[in-house]
N, C-alpha and C. Protein backbone atom coordinates (compact mmCIF):
# COMPACT_ATOMS: atom_id res chain seq x y z
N UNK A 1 0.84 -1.19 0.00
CA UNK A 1 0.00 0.00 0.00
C UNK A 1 0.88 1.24 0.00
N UNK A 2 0.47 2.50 -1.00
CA UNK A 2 1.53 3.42 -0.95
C UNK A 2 1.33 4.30 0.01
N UNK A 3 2.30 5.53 0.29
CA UNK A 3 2.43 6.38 1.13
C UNK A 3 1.44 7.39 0.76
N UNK A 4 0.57 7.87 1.50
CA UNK A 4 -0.28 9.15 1.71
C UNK A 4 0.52 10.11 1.80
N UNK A 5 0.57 11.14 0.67
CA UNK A 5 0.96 12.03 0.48
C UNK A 5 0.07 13.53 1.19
N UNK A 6 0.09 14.04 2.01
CA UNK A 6 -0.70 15.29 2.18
C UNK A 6 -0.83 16.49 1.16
N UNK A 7 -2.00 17.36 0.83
CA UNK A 7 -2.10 17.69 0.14
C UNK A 7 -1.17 19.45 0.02
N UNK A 8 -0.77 20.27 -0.65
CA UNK A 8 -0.43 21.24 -0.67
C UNK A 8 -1.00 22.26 0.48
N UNK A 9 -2.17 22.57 0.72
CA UNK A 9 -2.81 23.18 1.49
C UNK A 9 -2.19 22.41 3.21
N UNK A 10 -2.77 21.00 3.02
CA UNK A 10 -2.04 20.64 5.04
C UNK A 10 -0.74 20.33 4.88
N UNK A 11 0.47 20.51 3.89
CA UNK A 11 1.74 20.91 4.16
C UNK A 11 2.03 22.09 4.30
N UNK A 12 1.14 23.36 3.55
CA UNK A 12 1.82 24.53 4.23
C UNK A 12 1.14 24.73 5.30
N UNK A 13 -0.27 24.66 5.63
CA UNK A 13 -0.68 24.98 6.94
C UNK A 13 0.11 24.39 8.33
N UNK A 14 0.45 22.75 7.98
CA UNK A 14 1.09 22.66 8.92
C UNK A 14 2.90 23.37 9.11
N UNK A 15 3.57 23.51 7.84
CA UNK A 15 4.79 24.56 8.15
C UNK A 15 4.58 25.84 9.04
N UNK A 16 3.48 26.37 8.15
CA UNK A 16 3.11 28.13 9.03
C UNK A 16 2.82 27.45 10.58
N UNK A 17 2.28 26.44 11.28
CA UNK A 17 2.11 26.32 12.34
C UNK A 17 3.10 25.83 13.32
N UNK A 18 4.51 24.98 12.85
CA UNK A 18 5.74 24.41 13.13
C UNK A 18 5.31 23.32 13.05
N UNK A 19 4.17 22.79 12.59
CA UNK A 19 4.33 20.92 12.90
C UNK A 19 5.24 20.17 12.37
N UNK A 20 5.74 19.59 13.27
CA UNK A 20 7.34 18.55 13.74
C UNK A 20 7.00 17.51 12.54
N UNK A 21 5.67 16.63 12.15
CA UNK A 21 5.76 16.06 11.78
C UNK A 21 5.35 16.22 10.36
N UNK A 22 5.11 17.54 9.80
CA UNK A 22 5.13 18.16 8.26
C UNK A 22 6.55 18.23 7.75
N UNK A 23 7.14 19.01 8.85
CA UNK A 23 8.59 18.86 8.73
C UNK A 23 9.35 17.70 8.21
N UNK A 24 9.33 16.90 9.36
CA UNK A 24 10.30 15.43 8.32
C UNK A 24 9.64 14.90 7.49
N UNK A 25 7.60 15.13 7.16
CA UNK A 25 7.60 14.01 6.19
C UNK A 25 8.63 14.94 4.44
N UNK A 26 8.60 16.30 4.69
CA UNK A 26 8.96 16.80 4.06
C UNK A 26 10.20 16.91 3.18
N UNK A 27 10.95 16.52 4.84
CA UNK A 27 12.68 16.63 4.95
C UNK A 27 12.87 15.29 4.50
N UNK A 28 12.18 14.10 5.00
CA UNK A 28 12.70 12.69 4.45
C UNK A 28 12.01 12.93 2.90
N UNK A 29 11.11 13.49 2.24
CA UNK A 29 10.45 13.21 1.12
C UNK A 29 11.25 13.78 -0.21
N UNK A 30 11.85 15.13 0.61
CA UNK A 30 12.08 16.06 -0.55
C UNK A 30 13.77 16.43 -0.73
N UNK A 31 14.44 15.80 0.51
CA UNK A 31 16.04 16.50 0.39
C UNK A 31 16.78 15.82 -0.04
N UNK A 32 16.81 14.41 -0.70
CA UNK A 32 17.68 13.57 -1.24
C UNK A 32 17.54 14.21 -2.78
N UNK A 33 16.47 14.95 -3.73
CA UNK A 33 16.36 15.69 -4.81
C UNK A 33 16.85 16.45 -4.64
N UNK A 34 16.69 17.10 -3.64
CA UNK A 34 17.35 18.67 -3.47
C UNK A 34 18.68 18.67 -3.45
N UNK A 35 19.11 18.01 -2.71
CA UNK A 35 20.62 17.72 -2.84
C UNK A 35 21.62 17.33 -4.16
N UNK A 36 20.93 16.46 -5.04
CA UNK A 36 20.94 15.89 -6.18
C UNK A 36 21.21 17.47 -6.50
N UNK A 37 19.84 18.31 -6.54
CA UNK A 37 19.98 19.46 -7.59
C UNK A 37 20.88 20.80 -7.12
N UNK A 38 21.18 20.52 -6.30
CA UNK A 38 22.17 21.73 -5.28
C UNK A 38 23.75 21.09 -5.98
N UNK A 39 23.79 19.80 -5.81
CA UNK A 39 25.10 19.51 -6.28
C UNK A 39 25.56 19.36 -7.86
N UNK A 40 24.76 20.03 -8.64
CA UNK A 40 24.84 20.18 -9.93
C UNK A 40 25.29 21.70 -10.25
N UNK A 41 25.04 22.77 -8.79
CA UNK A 41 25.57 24.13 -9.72
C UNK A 41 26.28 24.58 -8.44
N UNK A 42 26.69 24.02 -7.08
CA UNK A 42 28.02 24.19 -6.50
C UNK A 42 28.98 23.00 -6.35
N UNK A 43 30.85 23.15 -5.77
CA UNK A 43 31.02 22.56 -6.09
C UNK A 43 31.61 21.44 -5.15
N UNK A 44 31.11 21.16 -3.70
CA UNK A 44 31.90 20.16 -3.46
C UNK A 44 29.80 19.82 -2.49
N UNK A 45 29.84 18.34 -2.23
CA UNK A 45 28.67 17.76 -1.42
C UNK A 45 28.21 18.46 -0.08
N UNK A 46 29.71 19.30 0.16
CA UNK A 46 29.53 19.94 1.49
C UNK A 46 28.66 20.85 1.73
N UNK A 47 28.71 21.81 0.31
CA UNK A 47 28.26 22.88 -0.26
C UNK A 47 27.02 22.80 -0.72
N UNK A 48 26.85 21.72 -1.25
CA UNK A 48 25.11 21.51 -1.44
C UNK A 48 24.40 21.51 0.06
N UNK A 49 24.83 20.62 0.76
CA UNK A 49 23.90 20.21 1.94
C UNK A 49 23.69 21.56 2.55
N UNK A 50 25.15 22.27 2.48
CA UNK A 50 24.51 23.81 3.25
C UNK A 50 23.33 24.75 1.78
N UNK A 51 23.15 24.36 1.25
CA UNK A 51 22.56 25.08 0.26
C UNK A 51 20.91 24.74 0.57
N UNK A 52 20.96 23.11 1.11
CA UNK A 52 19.46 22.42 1.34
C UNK A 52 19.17 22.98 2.33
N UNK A 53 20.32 23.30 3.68
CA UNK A 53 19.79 23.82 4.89
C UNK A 53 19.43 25.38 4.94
N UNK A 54 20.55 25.83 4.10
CA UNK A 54 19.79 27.42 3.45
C UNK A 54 18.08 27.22 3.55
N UNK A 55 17.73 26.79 2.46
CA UNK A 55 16.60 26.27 1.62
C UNK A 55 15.71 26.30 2.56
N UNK A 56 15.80 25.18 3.08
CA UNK A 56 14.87 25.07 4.59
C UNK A 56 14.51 25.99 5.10
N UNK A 57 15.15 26.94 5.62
CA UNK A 57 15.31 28.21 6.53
C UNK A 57 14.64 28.79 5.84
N UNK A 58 15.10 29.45 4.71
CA UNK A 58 14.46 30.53 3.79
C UNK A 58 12.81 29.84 3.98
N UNK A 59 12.83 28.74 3.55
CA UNK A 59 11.13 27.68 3.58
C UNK A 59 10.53 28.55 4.89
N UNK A 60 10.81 28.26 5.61
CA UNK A 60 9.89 28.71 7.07
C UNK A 60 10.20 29.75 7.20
N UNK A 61 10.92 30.82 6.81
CA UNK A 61 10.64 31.83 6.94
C UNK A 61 9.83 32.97 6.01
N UNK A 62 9.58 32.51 5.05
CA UNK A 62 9.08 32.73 4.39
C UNK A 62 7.62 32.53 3.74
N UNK A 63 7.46 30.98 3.97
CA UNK A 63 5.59 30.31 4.31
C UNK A 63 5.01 31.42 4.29
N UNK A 64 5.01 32.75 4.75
CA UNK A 64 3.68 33.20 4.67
C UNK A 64 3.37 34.00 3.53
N UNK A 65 4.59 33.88 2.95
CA UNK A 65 4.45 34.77 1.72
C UNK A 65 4.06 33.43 0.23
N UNK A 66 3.89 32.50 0.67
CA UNK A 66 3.25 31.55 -0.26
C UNK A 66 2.33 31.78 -0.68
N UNK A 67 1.65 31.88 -2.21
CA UNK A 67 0.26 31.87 -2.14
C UNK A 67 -0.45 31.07 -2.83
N UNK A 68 0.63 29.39 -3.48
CA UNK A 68 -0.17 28.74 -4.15
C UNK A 68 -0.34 29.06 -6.23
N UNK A 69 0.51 30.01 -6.33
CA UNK A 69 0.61 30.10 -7.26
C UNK A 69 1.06 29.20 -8.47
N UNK A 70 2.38 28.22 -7.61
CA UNK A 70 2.86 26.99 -8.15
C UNK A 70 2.80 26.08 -6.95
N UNK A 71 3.32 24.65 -7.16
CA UNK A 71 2.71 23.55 -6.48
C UNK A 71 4.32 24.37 -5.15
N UNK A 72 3.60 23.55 -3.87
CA UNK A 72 4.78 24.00 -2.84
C UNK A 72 5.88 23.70 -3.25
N UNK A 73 5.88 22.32 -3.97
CA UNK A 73 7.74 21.79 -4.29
C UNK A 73 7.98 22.54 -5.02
N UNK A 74 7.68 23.33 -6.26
CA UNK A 74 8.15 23.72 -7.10
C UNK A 74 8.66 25.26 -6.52
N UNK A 75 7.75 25.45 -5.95
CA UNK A 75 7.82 26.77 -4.84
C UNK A 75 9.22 26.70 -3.79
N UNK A 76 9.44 25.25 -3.33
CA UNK A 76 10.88 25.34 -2.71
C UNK A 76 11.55 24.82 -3.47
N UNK A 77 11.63 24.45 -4.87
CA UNK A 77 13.07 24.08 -5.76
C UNK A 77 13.46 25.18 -6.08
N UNK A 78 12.47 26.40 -6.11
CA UNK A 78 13.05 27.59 -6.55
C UNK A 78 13.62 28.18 -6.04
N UNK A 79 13.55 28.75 -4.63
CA UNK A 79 14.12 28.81 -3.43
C UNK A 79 15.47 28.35 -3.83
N UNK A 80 16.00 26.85 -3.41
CA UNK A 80 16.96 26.47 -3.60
C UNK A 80 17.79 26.33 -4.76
N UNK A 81 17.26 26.67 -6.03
CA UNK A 81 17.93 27.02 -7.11
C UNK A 81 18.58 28.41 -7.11
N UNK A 82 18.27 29.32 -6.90
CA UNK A 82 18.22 30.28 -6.26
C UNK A 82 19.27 30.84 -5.30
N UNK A 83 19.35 29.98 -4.33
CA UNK A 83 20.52 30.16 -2.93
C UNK A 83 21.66 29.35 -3.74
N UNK A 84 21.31 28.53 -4.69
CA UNK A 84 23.05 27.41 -5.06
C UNK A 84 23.40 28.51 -6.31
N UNK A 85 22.76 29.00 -6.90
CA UNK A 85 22.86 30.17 -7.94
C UNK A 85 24.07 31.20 -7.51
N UNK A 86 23.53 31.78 -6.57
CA UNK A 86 24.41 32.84 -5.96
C UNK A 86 25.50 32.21 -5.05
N UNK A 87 25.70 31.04 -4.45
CA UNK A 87 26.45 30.38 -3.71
C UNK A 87 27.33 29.80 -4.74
N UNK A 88 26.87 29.24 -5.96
CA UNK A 88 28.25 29.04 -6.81
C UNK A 88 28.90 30.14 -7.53
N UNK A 89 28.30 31.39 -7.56
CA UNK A 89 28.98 32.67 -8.09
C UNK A 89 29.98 32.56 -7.09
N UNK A 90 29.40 32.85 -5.80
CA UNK A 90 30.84 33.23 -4.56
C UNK A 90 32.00 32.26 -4.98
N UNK A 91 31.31 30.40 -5.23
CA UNK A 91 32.77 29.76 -5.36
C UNK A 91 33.36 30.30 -6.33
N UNK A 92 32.91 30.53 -7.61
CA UNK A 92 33.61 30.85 -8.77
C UNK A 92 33.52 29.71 -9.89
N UNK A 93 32.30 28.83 -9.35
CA UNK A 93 31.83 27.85 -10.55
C UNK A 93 30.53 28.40 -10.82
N UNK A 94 31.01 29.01 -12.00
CA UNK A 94 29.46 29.49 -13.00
C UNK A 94 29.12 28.85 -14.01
N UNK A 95 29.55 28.15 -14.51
CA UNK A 95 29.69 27.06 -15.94
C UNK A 95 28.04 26.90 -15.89
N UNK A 96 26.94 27.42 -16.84
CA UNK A 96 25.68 27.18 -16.82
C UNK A 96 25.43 26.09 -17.53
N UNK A 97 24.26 25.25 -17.20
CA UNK A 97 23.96 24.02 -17.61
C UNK A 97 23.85 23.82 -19.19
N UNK A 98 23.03 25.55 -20.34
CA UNK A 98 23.43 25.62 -21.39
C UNK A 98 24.69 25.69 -21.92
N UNK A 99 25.96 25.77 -21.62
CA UNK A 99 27.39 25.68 -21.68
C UNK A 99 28.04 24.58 -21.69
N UNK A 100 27.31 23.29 -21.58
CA UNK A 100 28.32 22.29 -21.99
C UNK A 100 27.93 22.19 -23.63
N UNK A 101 29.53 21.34 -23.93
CA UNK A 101 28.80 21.26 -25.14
C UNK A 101 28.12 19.65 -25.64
N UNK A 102 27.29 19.80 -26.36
CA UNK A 102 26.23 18.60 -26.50
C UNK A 102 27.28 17.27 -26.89
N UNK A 103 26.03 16.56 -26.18
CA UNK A 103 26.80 14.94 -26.76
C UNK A 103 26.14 13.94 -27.74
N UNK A 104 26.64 14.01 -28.81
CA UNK A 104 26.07 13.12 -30.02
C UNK A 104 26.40 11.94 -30.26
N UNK A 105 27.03 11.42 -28.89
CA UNK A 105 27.04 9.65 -29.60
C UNK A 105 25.47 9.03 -29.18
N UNK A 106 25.68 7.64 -29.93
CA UNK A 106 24.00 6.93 -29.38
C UNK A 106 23.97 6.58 -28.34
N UNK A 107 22.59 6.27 -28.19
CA UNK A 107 22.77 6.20 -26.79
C UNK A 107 22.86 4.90 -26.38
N UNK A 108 22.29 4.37 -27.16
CA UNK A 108 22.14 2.79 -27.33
C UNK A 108 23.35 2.11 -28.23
N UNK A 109 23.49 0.95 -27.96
CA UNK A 109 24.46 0.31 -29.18
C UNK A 109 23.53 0.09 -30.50
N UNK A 110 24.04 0.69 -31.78
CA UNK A 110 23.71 1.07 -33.18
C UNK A 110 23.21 -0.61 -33.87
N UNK A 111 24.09 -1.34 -33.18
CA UNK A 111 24.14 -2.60 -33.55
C UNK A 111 22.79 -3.44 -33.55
N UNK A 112 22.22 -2.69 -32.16
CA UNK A 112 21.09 -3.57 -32.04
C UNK A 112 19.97 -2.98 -32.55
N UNK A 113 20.29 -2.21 -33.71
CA UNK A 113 18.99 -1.82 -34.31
C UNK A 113 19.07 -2.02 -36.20
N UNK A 114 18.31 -2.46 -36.68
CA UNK A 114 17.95 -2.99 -38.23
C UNK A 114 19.25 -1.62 -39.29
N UNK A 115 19.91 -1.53 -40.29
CA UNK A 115 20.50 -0.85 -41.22
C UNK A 115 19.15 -0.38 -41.88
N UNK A 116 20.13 0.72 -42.50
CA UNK A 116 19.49 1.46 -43.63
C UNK A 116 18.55 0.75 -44.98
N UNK A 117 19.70 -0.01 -44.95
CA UNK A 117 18.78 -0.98 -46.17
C UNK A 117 17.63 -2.20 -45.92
N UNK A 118 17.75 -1.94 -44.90
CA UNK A 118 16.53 -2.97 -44.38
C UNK A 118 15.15 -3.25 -44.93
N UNK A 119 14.61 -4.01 -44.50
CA UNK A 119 12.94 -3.55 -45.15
C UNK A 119 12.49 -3.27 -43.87
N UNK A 120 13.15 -3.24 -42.55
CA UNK A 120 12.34 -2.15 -41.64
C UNK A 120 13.49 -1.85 -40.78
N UNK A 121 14.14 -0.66 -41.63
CA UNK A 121 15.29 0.50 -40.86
C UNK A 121 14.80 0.97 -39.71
N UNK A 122 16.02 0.58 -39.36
CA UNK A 122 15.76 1.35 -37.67
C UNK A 122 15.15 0.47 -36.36
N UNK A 123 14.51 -0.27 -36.86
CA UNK A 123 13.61 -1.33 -36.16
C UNK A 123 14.84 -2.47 -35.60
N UNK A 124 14.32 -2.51 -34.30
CA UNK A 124 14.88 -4.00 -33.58
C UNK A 124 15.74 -4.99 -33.91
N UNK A 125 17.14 -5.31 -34.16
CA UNK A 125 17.15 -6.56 -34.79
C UNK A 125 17.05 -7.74 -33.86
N UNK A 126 16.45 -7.59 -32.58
CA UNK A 126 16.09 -8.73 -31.75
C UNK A 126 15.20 -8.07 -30.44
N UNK A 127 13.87 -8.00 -30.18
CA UNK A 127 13.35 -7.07 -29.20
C UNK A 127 14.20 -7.67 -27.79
N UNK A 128 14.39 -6.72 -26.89
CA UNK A 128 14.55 -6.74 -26.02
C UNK A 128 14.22 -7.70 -25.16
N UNK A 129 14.46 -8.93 -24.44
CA UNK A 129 13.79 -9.99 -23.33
C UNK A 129 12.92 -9.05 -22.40
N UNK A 130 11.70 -9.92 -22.17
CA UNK A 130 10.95 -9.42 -20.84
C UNK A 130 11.13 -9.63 -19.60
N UNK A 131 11.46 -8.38 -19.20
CA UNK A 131 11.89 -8.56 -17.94
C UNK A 131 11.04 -9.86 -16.73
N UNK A 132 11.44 -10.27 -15.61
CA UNK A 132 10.92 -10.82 -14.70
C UNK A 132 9.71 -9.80 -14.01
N UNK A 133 8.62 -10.72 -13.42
CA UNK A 133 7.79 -9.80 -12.77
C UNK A 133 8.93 -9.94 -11.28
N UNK A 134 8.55 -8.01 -10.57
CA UNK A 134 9.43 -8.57 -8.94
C UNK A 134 8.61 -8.90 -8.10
N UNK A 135 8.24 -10.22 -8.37
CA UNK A 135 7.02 -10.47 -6.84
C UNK A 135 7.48 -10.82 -5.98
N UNK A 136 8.75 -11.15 -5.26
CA UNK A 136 9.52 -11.73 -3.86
C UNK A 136 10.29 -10.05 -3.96
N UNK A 137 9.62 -9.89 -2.47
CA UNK A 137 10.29 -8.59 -1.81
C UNK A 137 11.96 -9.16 -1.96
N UNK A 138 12.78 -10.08 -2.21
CA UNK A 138 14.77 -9.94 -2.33
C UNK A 138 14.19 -9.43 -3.69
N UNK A 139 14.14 -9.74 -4.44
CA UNK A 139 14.20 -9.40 -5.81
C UNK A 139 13.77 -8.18 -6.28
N UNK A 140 12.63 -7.22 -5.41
CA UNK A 140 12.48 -6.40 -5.47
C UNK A 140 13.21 -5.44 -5.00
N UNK A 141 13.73 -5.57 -3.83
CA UNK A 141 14.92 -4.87 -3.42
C UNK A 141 15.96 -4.85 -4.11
N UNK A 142 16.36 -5.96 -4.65
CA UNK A 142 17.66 -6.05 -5.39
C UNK A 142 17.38 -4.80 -6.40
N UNK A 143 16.27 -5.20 -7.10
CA UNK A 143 15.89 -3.62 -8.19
C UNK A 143 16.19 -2.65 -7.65
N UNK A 144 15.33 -2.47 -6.69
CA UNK A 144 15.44 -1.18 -6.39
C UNK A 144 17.10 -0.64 -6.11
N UNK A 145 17.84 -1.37 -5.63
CA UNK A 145 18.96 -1.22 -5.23
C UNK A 145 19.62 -0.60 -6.67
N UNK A 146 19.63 -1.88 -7.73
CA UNK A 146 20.32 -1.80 -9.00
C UNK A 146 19.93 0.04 -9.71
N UNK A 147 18.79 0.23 -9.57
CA UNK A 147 18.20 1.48 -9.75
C UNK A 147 19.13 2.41 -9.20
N UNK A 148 18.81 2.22 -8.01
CA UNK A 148 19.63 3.83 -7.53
C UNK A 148 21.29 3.65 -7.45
N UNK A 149 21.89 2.83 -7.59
CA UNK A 149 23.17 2.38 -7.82
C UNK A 149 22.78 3.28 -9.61
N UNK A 150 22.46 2.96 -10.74
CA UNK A 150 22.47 3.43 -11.78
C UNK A 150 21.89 4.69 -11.95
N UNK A 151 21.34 5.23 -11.26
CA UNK A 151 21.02 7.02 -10.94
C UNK A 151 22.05 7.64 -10.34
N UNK A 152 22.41 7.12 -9.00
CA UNK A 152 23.90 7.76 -8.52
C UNK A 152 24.99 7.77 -9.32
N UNK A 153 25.42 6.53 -10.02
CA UNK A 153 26.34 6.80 -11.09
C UNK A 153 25.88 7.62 -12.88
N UNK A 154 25.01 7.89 -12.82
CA UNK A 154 25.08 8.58 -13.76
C UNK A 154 25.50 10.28 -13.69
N UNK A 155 25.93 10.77 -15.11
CA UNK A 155 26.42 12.44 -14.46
C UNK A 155 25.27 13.12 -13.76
N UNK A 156 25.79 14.14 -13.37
CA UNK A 156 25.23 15.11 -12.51
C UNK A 156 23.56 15.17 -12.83
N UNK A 157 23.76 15.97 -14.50
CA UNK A 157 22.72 17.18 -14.51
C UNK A 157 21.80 15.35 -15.22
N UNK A 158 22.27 14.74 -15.73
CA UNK A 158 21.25 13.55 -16.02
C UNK A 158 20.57 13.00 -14.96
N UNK A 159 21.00 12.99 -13.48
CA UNK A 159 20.65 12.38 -12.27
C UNK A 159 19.73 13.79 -12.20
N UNK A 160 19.72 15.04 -11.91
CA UNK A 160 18.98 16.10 -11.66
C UNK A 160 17.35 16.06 -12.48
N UNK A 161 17.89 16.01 -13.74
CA UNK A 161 16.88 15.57 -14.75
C UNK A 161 15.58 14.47 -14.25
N UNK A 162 16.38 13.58 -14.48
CA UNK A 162 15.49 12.45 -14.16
C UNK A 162 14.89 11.76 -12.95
N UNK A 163 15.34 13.01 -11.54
CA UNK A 163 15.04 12.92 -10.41
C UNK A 163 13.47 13.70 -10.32
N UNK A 164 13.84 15.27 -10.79
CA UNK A 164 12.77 15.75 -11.14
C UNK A 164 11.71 14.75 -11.77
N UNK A 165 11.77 14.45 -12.95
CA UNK A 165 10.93 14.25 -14.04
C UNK A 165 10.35 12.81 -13.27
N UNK A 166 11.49 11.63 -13.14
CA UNK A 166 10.54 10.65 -12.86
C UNK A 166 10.43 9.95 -11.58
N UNK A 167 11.00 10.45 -10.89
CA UNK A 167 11.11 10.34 -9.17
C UNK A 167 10.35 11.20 -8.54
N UNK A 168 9.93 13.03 -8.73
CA UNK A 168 9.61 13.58 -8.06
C UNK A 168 8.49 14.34 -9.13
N UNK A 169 7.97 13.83 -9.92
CA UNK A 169 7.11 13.93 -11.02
C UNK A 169 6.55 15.60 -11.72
N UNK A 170 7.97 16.22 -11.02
CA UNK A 170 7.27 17.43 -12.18
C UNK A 170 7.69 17.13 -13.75
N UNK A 171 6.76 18.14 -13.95
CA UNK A 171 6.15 18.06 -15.66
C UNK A 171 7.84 18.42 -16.48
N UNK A 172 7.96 19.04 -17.76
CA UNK A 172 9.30 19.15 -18.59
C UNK A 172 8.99 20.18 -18.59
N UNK A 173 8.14 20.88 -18.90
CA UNK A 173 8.13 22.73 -18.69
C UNK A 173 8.71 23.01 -17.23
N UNK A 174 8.32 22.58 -16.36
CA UNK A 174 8.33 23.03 -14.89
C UNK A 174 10.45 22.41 -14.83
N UNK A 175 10.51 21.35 -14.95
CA UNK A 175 12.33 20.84 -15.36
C UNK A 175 13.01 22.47 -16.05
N UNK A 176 12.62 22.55 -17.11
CA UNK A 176 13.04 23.58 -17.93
C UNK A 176 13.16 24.88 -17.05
N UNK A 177 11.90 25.18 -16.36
CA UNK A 177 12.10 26.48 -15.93
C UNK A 177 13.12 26.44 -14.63
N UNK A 178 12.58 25.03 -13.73
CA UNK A 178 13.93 25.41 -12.98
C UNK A 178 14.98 25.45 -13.36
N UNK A 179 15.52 24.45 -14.31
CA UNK A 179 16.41 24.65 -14.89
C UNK A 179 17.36 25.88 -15.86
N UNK A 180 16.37 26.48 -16.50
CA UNK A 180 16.80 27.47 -17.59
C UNK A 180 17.73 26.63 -18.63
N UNK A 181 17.09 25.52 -18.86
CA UNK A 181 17.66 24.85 -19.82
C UNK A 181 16.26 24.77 -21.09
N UNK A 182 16.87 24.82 -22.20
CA UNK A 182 15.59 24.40 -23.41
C UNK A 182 14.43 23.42 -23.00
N UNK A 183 13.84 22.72 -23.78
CA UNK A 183 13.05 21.75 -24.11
C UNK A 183 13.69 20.34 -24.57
N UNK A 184 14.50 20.73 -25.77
CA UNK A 184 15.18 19.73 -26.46
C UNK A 184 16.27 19.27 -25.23
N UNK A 185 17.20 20.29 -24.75
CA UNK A 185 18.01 19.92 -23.61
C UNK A 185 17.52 18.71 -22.53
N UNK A 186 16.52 19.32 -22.16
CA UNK A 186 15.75 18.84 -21.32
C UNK A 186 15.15 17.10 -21.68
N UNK A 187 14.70 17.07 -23.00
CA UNK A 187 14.61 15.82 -23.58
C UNK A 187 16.03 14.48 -23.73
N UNK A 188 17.26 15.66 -24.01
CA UNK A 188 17.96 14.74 -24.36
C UNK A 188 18.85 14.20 -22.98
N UNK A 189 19.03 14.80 -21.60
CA UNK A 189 19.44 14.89 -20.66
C UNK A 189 18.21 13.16 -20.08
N UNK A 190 17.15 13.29 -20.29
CA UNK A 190 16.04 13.05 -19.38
C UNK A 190 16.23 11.18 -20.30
N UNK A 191 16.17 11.49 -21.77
CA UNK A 191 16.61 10.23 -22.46
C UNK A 191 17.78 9.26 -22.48
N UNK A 192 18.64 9.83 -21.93
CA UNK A 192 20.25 9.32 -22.19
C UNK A 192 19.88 8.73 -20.45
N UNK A 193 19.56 9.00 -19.58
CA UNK A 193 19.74 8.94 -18.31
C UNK A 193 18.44 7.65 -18.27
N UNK A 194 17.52 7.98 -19.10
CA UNK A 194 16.75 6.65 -18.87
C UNK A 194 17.03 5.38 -19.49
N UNK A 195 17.87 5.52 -20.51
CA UNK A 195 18.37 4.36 -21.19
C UNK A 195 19.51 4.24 -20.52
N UNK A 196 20.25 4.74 -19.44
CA UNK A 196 21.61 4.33 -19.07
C UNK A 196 21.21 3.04 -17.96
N UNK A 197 19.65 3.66 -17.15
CA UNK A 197 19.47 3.16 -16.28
C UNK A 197 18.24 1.80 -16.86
N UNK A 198 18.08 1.72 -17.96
CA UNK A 198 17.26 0.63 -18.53
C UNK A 198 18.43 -0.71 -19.15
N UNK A 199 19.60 0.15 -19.71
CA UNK A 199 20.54 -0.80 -19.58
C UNK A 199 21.22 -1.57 -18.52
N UNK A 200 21.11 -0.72 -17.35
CA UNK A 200 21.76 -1.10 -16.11
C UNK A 200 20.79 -2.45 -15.57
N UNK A 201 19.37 -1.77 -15.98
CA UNK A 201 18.44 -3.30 -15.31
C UNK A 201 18.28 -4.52 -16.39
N UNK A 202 19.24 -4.16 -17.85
CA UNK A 202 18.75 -5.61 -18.50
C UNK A 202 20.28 -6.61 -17.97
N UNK A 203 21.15 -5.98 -18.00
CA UNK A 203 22.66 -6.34 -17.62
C UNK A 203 22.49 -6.92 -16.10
N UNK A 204 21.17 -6.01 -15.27
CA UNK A 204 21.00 -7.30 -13.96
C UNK A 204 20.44 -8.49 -14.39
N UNK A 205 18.54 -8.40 -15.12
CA UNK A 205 18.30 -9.22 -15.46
C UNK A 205 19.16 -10.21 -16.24
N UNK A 206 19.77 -10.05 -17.29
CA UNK A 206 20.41 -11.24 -17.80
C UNK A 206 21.64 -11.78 -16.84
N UNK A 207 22.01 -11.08 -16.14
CA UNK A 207 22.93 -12.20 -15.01
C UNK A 207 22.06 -12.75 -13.89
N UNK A 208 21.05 -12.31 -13.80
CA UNK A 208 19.71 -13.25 -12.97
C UNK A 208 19.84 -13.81 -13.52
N UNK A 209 18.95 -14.08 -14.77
CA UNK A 209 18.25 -15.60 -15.92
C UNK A 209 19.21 -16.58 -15.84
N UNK A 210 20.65 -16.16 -15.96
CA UNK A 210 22.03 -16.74 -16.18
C UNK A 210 22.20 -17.96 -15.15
C-alpha cells in the first residue's frame, strides 16, 4: 500500500504552524532531490547540503508569503535554485547548464537496431527480453537497489533531470524552468539517463536468468 501524500494546502498549513511532523515528512520526502539538484551548480557535497539547509530556513521563513501560485515543491526548488545560484557565483563555478557542449554519440548500441537498407530501418534486430515480474520482496529490493546504484552513477545534470521528471514527477516545462535549460536539452538529458538506467536493469536481469 503506498504512502499518503498530504495535500499542498495541510503541508503549508502545517509549516506556518511548526508541525514537527510536516517537517520530516517533508525533509525525508524532498532533500535527497534537493541535494541531487544543489550539487549540480556548486562545487563540493559539502556545499550543497549547506545550500538544502539554506533552503529550509528561507522555507519557514518565508511560508507566509506563499500563495499557491505553483505547487509547494516547485515553490521550494526555486528557493533552492536560487541560494546554489548565488552560492556558486561566490565559489567561482558558473559554468551554466546551457554551456556544456552537446553529446552526439547513441545512446544505445547502433548494432542492435535494423540498417538502412533494411525492409524495416531502424527497427529491432532482436526485441529486447521481458523482464521478470518482482514479486519476492529480495528481488524487489535487489531492483530497487540496481536502480539507484544506476542514478547515482550517472552524471550530474542527467541524475537532476530524471530525479525531477521521474522520481519527483514534475512536468518538462516546470524541469526547464527550474532549470533554464531548453526543451530539447531537457529531452535529451532526461533520455540518455533513462536508457543508461534501462541498460543497467537488462545487464542485472540477464545475469539473474544466467
Amino acid at each position: 500500500m503506498g504512502v499518503v501524500v498530504p495535500t499542498d494546502d495541510v503541508l503549508v498549513d502545517g509549516l506556518r504552524t511548526g508541525d514537527e511532523e510536516t517537517f520530516a515528512c517533508l525533509l525525508n520526502g524532498w532533500s535527497g532531490s534537493m541535494l541531487r539538484l544543489a550539487r549540480s551548480f556548486v562545487s563540493t557535497t559539502a556545499s550543497a547540503e549547506e545550500v538544502v539547509q539554506d533552503t529550509w530556513l528561507a522555507v519557514f521563513e518565508g511560508i507566509e508569503r506563499f500563495e499557491g501560485r505553483s505547487t509547494l515543491r516547485t515553490w521550494v526548488y526555486r528557493i533552492l535554485v536560487n541560494i546554489a545560484r548565488k552560492r556558486a557565483v561566490r565559489e567561482q563555478r558558473t559554468v551554466p547548464w546551457t554551456s556544456l557542449a552537446p553529446d552526439h554519440g547513441p545512446t544505445m548500441d547502433p548494432q542492435r537496431f535494423r540498417g538502412a537498407d533494411d525492409r524495416y530501418p531502424g527497427g529491432w534486430r532482436a526485441f529486447p527480453e521481458r523482464w521478470p515480474t518482482t514479486e519476492t520482496e529480495v528481488l524487489a529490493h535487489e531492483v530497487r537497489a540496481t536502480v539507484a546504484a544506476a542514478i547515482d552513477g550517472l552524471p550530474i545534470r542527467q541524475q537532476v533531470v530524471l530525479t525531477l521528471r521521474d522520481i519527483d514527477g514534475h512536468d518538462a516545462e516546470d524541469v526547464c524552468d527550474l532549470l533554464e535549460i531548453s526543451m530539447a536539452n531537457q529531452r535529451v538529458l532526461l533520455h540518455r539517463a533513462r536508457a543508461t538506467v534501462r541498460g543497467r536493469l537488462e545487464h542485472y536481469f540477464a545475469g539473474a536468468g544466467s
